[in-house]
Protein backbone atom coordinates (compact mmCIF):
# COMPACT_ATOMS: atom_id res chain seq x y z
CA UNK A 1 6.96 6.11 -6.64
CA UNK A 2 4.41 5.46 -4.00
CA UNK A 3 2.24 3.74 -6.91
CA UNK A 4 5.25 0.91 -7.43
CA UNK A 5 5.33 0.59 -3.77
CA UNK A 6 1.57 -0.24 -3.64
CA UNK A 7 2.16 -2.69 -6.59
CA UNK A 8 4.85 -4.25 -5.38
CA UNK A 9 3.07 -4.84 -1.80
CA UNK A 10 0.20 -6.48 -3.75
CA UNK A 11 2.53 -8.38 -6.16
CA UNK A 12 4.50 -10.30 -2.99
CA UNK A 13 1.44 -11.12 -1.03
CA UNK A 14 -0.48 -12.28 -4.10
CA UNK A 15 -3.18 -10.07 -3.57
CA UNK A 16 -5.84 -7.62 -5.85
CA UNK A 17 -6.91 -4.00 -4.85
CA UNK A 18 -9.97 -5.16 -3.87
CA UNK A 19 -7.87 -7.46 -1.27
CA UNK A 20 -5.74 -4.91 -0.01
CA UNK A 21 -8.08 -2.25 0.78
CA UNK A 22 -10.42 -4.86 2.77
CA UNK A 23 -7.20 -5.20 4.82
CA UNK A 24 -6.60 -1.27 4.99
CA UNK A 25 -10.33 -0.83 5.52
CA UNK A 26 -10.65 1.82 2.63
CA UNK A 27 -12.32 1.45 -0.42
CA UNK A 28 -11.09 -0.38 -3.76
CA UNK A 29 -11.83 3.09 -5.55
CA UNK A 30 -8.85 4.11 -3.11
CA UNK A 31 -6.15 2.10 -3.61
CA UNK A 32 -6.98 2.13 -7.41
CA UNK A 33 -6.38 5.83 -7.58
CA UNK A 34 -2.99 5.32 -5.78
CA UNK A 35 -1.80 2.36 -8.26
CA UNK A 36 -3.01 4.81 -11.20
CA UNK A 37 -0.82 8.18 -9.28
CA UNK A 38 -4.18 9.96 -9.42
CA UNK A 39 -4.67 10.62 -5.58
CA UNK A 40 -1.97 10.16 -3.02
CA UNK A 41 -2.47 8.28 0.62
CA UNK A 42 -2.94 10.82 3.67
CA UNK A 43 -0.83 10.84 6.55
CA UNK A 44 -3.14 8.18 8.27
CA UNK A 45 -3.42 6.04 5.44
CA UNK A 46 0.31 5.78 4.85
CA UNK A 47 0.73 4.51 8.77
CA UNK A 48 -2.04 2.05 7.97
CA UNK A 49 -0.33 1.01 4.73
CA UNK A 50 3.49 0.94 7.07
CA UNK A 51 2.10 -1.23 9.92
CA UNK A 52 0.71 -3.59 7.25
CA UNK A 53 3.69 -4.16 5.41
CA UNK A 54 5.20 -4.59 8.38
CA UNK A 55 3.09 -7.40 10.32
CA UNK A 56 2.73 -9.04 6.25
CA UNK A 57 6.07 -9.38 6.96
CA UNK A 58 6.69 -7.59 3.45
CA UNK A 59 10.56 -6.79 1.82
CA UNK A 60 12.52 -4.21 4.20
CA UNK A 61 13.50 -2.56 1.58
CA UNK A 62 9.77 -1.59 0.41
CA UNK A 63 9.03 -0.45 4.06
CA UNK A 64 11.66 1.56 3.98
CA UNK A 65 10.45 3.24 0.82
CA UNK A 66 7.15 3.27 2.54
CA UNK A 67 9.30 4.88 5.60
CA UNK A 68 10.70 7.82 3.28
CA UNK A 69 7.53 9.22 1.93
């Protein structure tokens, strides 16, 4: 679930791991094992992700996904 999200964040803004997690300031190892469902975001990193989405001005309806989790 969360995995799609990521991918479909990355997919609209036309953007690679290595992209978004320069603009999360984590690593690309990070958001990799997200994509892959290996490792899931903490608390902290799922606001991060949110307020992104948000100011990326990003689908509503994947925010609020992103909201639910």
């Amino acid at each position: 679930m969360l995995e799609d999200i990521i991918k479909q964040v990355r997919e609209q803004l036309n953007i690679t791991q290595e992209q978004l997690a320069r603009e999360l300031n984590i690593s690309f190892s990070t958001i990799n094992r997200w994509e892959n469902g290996h490792t899931s975001p903490s608390k902290l990193a799922k606001m991060r992700l949110l307020e992104f989405c948000k100011d990326s001005s990003i689908d509503i309806t994947i925010i609020s996904e992103l909201e639910k989790l």
